[in-house]
Protein backbone atom coordinates (compact mmCIF):
# COMPACT_ATOMS: atom_id res chain seq x y z
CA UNK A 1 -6.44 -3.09 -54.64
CA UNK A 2 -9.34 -1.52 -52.73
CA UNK A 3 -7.56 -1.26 -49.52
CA UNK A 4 -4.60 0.39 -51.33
CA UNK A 5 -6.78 3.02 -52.87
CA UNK A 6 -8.41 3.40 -49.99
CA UNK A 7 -5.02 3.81 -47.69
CA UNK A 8 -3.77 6.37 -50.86
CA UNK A 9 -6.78 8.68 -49.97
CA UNK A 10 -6.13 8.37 -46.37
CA UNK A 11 -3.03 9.90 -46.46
CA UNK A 12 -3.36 11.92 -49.18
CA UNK A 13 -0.22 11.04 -51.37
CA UNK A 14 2.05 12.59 -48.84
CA UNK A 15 0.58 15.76 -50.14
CA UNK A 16 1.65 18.76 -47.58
CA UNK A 17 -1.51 20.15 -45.71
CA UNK A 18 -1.79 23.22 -43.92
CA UNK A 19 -4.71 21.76 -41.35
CA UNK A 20 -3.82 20.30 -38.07
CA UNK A 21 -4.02 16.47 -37.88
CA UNK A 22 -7.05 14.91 -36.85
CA UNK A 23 -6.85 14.22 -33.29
CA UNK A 24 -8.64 10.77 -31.89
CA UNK A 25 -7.23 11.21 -28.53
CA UNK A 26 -6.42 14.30 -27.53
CA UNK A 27 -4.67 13.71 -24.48
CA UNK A 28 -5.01 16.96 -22.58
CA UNK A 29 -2.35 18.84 -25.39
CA UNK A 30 -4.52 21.92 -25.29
CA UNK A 31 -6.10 22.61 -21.80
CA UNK A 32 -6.29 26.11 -19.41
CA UNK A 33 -3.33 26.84 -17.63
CA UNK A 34 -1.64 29.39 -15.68
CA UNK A 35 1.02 31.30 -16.70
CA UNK A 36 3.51 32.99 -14.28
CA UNK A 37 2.51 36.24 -13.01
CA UNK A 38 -0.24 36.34 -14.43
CA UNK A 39 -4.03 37.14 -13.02
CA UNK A 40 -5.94 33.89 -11.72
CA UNK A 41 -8.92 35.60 -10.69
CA UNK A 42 -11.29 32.99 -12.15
CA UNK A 43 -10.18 30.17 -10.43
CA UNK A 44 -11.84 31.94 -7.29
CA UNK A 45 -8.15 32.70 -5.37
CA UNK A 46 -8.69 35.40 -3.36
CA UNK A 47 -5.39 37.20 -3.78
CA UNK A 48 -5.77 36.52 -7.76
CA UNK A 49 -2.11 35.41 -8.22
CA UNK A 50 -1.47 32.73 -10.08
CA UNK A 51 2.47 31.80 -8.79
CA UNK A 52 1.32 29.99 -5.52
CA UNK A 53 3.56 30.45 -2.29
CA UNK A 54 5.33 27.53 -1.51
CA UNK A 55 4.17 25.24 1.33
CA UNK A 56 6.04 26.29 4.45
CA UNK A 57 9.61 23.98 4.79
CA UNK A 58 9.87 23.73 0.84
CA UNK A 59 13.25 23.03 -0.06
CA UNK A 60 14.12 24.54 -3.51
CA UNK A 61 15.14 22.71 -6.43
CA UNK A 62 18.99 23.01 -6.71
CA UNK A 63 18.67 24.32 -2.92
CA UNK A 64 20.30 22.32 -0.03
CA UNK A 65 19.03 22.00 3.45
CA UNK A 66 20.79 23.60 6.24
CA UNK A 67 24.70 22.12 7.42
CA UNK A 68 24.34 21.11 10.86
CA UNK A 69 24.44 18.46 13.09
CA UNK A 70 21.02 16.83 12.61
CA UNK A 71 20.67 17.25 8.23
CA UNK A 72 24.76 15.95 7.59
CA UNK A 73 25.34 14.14 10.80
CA UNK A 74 28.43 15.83 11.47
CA UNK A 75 29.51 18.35 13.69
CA UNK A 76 29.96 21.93 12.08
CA UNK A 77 33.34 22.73 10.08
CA UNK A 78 34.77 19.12 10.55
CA UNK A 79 34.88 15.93 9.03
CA UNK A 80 34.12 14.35 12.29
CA UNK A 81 30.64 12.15 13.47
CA UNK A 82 28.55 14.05 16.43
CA UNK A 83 29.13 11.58 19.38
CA UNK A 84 25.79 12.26 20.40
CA UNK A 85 22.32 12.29 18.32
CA UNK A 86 20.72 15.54 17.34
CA UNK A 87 16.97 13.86 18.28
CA UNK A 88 15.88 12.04 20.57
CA UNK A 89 14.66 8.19 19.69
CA UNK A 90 11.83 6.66 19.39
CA UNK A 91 9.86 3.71 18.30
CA UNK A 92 8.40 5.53 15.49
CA UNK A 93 11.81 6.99 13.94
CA UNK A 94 13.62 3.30 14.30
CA UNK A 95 10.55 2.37 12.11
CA UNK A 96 10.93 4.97 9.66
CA UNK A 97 14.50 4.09 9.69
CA UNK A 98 13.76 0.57 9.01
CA UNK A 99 11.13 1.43 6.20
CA UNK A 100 13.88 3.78 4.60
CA UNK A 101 16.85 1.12 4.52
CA UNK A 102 14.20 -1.28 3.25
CA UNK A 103 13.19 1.36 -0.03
CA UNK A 104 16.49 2.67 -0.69
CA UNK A 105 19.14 0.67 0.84
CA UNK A 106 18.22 -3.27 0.79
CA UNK A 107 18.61 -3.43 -3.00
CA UNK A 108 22.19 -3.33 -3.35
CA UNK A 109 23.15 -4.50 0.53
CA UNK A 110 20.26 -6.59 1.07
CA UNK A 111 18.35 -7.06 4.05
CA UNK A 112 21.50 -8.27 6.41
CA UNK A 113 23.29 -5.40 4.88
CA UNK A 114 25.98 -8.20 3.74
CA UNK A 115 26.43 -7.10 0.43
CA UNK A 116 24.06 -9.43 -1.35
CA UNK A 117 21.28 -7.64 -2.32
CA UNK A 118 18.96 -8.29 -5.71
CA UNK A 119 21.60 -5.92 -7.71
CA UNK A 120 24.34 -8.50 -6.61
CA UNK A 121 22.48 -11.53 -8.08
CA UNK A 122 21.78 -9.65 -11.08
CA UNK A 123 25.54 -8.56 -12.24
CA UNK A 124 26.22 -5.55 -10.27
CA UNK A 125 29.64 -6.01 -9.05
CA UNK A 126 31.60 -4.54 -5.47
CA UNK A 127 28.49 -3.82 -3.12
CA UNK A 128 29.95 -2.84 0.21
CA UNK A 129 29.17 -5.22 3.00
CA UNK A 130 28.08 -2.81 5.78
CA UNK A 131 29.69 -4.83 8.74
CA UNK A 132 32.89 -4.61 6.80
CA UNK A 133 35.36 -2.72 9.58
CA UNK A 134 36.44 0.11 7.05
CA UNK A 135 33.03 0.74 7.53
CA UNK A 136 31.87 0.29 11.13
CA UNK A 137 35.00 2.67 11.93
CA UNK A 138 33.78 5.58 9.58
């Protein structure tokens, strides 16, 4: 009975209270911040602006990169594949390519790009097998 009476205080009857709500943890709800346009002088910026430039080769949201040969793969106006690359090869792009199919593409084709990735064993049906002909002919 003491606990109830005790829990009935805490909340005060579900009486309506015009005070915030005590706050244990605050998690950063109410800290400085900038707001567009607007003067940012105290955080020592020399031109005082608080809207920061973008960092040079920033691709806006709902922007696109460039159509050409080296961003679609593609030569300009067609459908068609360029015959020749855009770049020139090296050891360090075949590793970022490696490192890329590995994050992004390995899950669902798996490592021989067969088909049989971790998605496969887990229900995902009609992964493409990459060495499928349809598919070496694109």
């Amino acid at each position: 009975a003491i606990l109830y009476v005790a829990g009935f205080r805490h909340d005060h009857g579900g009486a309506i209270s015009r005070k915030p709500p005590i706050e244990l943890i605050p998690d950063m709800d109410r800290q400085p911040k900038l707001r567009p346009q607007a003067d940012a002088a105290f955080l020592g910026w020399s031109d005082g602006r608080s809207s920061r430039k973008p960092v040079d080769g920033t691709v806006a949201r709902g922007s696109h990169y460039e159509e050409n040969e080296f961003t679609t793969g593609r030569l300009p106006g067609t459908t068609n594949f360029v015959e020749v690359l855009p770049v020139q090869l090296s050891e360090t792009m075949l590793q970022r390519g490696r490192q890329q199919f590995g994050i992004y593409c390995v899950p669902c084709h798996g490592q021989l790009g067969d088909g049989k990735g971790v998605t496969t064993r887990l229900g995902m049906a009609a992964v493409a097998n990459l060495h499928d002909a349809r598919i070496v002919t694109m």
